[in-house]
Protein backbone atom coordinates (compact mmCIF):
# COMPACT_ATOMS: atom_id res chain seq x y z
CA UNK A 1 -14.31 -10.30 10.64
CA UNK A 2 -13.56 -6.72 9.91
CA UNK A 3 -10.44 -5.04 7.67
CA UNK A 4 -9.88 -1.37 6.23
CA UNK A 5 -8.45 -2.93 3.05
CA UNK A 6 -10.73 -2.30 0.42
CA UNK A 7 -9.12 -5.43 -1.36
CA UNK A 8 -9.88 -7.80 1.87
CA UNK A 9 -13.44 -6.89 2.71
CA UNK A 10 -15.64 -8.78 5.48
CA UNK A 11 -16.96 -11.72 3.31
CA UNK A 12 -13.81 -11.83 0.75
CA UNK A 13 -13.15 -15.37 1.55
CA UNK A 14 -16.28 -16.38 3.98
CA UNK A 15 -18.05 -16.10 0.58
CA UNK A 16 -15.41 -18.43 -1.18
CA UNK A 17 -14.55 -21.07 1.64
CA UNK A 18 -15.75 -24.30 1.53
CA UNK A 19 -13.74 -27.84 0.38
CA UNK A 20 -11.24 -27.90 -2.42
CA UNK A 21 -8.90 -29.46 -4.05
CA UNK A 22 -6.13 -26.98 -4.02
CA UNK A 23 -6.45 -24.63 -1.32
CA UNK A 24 -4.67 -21.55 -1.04
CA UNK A 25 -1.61 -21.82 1.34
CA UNK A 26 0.87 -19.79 3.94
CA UNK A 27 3.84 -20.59 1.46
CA UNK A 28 1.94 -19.94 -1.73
CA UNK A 29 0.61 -16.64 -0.38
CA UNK A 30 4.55 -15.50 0.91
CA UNK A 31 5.67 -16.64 -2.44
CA UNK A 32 3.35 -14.57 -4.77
CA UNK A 33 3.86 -11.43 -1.98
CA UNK A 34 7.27 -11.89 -2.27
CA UNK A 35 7.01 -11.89 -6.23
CA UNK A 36 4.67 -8.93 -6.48
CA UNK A 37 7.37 -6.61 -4.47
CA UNK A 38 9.57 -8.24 -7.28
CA UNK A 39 7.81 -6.43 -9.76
CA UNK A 40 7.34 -3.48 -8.10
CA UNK A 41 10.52 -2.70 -6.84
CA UNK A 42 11.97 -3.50 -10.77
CA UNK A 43 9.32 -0.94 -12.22
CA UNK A 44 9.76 1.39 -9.83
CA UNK A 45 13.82 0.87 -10.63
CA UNK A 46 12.85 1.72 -14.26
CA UNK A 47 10.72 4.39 -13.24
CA UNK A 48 12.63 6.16 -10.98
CA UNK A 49 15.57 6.65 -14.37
CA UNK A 50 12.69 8.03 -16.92
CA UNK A 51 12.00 10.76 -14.44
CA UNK A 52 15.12 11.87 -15.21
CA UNK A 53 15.56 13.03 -19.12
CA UNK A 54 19.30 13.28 -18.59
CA UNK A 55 20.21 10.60 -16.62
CA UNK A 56 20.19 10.45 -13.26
CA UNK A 57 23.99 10.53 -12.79
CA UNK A 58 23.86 14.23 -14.19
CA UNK A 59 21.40 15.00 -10.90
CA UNK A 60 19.15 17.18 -13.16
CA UNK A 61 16.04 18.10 -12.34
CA UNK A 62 13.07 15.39 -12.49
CA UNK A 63 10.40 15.79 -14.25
CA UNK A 64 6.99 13.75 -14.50
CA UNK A 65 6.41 11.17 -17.54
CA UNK A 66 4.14 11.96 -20.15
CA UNK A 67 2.13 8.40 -18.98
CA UNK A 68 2.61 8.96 -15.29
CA UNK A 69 -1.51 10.78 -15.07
CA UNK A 70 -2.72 7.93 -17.17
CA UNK A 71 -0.58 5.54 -15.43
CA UNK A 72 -2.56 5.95 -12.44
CA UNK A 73 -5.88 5.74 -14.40
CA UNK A 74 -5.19 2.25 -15.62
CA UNK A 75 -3.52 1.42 -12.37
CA UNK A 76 -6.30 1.90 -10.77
CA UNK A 77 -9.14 0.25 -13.29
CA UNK A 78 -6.36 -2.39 -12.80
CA UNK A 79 -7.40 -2.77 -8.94
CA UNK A 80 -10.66 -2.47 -9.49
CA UNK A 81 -11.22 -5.21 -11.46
CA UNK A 82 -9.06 -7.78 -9.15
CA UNK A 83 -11.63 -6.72 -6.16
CA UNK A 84 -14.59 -7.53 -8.23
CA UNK A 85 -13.11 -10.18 -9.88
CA UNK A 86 -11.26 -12.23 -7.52
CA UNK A 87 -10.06 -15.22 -10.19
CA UNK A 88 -8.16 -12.34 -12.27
CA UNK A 89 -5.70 -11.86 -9.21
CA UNK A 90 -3.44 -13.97 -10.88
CA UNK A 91 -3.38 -12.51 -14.18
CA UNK A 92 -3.71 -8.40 -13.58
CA UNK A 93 -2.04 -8.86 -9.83
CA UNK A 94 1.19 -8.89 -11.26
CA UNK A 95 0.41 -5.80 -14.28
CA UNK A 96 -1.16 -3.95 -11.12
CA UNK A 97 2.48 -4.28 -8.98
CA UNK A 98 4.05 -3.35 -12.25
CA UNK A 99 1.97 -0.22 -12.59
CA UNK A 100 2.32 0.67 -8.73
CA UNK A 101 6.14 0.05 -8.82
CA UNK A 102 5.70 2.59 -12.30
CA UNK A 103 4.25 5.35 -9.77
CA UNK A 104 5.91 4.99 -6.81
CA UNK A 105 9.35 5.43 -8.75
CA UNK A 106 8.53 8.70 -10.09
CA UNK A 107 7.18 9.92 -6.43
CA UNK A 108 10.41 8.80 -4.77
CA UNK A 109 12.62 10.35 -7.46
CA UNK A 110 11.34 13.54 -6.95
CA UNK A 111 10.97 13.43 -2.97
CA UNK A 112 14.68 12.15 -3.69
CA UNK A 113 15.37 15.17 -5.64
CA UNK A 114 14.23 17.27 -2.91
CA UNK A 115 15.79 15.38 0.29
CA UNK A 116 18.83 13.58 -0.74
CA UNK A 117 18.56 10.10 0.31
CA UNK A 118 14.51 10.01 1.68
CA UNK A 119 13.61 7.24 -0.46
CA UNK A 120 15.88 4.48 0.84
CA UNK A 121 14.69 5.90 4.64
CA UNK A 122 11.15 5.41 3.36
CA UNK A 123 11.63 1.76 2.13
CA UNK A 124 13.58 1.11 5.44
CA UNK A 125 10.95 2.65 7.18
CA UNK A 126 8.39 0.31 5.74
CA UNK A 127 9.92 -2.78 5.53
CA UNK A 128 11.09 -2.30 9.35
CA UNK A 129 7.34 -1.89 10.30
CA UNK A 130 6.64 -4.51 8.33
CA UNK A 131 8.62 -7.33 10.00
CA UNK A 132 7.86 -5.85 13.11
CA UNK A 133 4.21 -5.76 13.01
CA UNK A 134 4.51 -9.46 11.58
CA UNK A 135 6.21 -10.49 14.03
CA UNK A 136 4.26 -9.09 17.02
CA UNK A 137 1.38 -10.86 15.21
CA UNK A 138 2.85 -14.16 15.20
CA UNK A 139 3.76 -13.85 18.59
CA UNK A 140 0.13 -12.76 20.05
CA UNK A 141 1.60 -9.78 20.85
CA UNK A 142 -1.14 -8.08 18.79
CA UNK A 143 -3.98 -9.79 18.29
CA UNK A 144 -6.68 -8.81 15.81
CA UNK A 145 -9.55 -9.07 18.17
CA UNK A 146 -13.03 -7.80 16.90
CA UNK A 147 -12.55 -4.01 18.60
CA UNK A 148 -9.58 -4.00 16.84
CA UNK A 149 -10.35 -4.60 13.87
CA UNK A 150 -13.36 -1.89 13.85
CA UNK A 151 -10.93 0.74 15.52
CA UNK A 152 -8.84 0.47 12.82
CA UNK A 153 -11.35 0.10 10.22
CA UNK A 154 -12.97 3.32 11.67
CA UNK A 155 -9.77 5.16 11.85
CA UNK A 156 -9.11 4.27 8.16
CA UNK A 157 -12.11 5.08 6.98
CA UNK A 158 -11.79 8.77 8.25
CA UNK A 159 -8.13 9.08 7.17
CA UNK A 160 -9.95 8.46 3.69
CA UNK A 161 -12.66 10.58 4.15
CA UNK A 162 -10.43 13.39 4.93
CA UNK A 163 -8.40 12.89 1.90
CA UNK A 164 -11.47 13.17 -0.34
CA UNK A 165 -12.49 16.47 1.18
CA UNK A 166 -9.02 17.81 0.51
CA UNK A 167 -9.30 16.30 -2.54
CA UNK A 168 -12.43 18.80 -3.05
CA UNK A 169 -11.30 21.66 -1.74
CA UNK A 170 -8.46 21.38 -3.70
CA UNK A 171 -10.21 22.87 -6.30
CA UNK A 172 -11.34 26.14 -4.45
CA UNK A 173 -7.55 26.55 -3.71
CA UNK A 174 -7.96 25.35 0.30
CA UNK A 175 -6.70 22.37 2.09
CA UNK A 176 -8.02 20.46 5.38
CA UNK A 177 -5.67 22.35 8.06
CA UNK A 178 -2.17 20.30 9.24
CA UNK A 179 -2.71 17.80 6.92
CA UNK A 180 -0.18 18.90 4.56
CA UNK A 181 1.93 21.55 6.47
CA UNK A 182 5.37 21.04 8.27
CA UNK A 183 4.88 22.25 11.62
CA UNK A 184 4.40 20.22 14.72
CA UNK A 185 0.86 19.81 14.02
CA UNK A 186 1.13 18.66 10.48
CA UNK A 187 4.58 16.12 11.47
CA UNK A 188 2.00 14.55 14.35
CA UNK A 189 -1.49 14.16 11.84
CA UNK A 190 1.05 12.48 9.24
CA UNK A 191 2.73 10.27 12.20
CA UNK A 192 -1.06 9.60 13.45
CA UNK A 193 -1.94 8.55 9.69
CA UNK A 194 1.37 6.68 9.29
CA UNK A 195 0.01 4.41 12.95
CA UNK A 196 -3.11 3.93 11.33
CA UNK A 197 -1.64 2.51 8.04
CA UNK A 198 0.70 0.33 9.58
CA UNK A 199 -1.92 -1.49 11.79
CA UNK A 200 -3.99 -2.75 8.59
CA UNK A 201 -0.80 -4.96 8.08
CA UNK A 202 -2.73 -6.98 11.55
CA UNK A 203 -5.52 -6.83 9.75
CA UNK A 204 -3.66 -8.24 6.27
CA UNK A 205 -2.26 -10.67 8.64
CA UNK A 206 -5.35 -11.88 10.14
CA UNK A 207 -7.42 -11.76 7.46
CA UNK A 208 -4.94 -14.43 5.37
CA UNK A 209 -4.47 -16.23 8.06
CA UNK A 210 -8.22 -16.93 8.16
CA UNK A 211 -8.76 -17.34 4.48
CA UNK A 212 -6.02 -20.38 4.62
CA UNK A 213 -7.93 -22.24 7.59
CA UNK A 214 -11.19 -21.78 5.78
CA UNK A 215 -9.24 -23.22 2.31
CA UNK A 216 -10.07 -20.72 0.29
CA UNK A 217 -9.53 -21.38 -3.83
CA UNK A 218 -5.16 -21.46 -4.95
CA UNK A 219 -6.23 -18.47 -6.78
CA UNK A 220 -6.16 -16.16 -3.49
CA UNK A 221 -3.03 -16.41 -2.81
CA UNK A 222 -2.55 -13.62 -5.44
CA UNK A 223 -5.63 -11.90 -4.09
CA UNK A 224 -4.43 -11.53 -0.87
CA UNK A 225 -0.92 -11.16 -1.82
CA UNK A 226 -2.41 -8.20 -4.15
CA UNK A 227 -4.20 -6.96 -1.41
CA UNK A 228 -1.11 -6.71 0.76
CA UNK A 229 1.20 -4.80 -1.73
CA UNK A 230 -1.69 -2.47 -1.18
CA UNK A 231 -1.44 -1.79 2.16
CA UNK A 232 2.51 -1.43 1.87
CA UNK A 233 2.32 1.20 -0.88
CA UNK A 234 0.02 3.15 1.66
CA UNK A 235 2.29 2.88 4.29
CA UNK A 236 5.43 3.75 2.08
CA UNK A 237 3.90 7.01 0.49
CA UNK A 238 2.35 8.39 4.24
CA UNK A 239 6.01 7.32 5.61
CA UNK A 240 7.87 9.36 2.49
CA UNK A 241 5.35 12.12 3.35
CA UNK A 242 6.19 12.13 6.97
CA UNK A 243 9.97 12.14 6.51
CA UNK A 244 9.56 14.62 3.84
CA UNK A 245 7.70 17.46 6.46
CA UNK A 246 10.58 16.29 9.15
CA UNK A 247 13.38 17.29 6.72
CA UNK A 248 11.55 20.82 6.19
C-alpha cells in the first residue's frame, strides 16, 4: 500500500491494526473531516479580515500579519508532531486546521486583492474535484491499484523535489523555468501539478478505507481526517496558483 501523503505513509495503520474495542469508523472519520474544514474555513474567515488594517469594506490594500511567518513555523511543528505521534491527532488536529485556515486566509486575501473574486473560484475549484474524485472512487471508476498508487507517489515526490530546488535557488535570485511564469508553459506545469494533487485524494480515499477494514484505534479518525485537510490545502493553493497565472 503506497500514498504521497506524508501524513498517510505505507505502514500508518498496518502498524496499528489489529482487534479493538472501538475501532475507527467511515462516519467517525467524515465527521471529524467535516469538523476540521469547520475550523479552517472559520480561521481562515478571521484571517482573511486582519489582512486588511482598514477593513475590508474600504478595499485597501492587504498587508501580511505580523504572526503570519511564525504562523507557519508552529503550523508546521504542529504537523509534525501528529505524524510522529499518531494519538495527538485528536488534540493538535484541530489547532493544526486552525493554524492552516490562519494561512490560507491571508493567501486568498491577497490573491483576492489582485483578481477580484479568485478565492471563491479556488474553493469551488477544490471542493468540485473533491466530490468528483470521491465519487469516481466509490464507483470503481478509479481504483487505487498498486501502479497507481506508485505513479502518483512518484509524481508527487518530484513535484516536491522541484519545489525545494526553487526553494534554493531562490536565494541566488533564479527560479526552476515555467514553474512560476504565466505563459502557456507555466499555465500547463501548474495544471500538470494541480492533476497530480488532486489524485492523492484516491490515495486519501483508499488509504482510509483500508485503515477502517483493518480497525484501526477511534483515535485515527482524526489522523486521517488530519491527513486529508492536508491534501485539500495542497490542492486549493496549486488551484489559486493556477487561476491566478490564467487571469494574467
Amino acid at each position: 500500500m503506497r500514498t504521497a501523503n506524508p501524513a498517510l505513509t505505507e505502514k500508518t495503520f498496518t502498524q496499528l491494526s489489529g482487534s479493538t474495542t472501538n475501532p475507527m469508523t467511515l462516519s467517525g472519520t467524515v465527521q471529524k473531516s467535516f469538523a476540521l474544514l469547520a475550523l479552517t474555513v472559520a480561521s481562515a474567515s478571521y484571517s482573511w479580515t486582519s489582512t486588511y488594517p482598514a477593513g475590508w469594506s474600504e478595499m485597501s490594500a492587504p498587508s501580511i500579519p505580523a504572526w503570519y511567518f511564525p504562523g507557519i513555523i508552529a503550523t508546521l511543528i504542529l504537523s509534525f508532531v501528529i505524524i510522529f505521534k499518531k494519538a495527538t491527532a485528536p488534540y493538535l488536529a484541530p489547532l493544526y486546521a486552525l493554524g492552516e485556515g490562519l494561512l490560507l486566509g491571508t493567501i486568498s486575501a491577497i490573491f483576492d486583492y489582485k483578481y477580484p473574486g479568485i478565492a471563491f473560484q479556488a474553493v469551488l475549484c477544490t471542493m468540485g474535484t473533491f466530490l468528483g474524485l470521491l465519487l469516481a472512487y466509490q464507483s470503481r471508476i478509479i481504483k487505487a491499484t498498486e501502479n497507481f498508487k506508485l505513479g502518483i507517489a512518484a509524481a508527487t515526490m518530484g513535484v516536491f523535489l522541484v519545489y525545494m530546488i526553487d526553494f534554493v535557488m531562490n536565494f541566488f535570485g533564479r527560479n526552476v523555468p515555467y514553474l512560476h511564469e504565466n505563459g502557456t508553459m507555466g499555465i500547463i506545469v501548474s495544471a500538470v501539478i494541480v492533476v497530480i494533487a488532486a489524485l492523492n485524494l484516491v490515495l486519501d480515499f483508499d488509504f482510509i478505507e483500508k485503515g477502517v477494514e483493518q480497525r484501526a484505534p477511534k483515535y485515527m479518525e482524526w489522523y486521517a481526517a488530519f491527513g486529508l485537510l492536508v491534501t485539500l490545502v495542497w490542492l486549493y493553493l496549486e488551484i489559486l496558483r493556477l487561476l491566478g497565472k490564467s487571469r494574467k
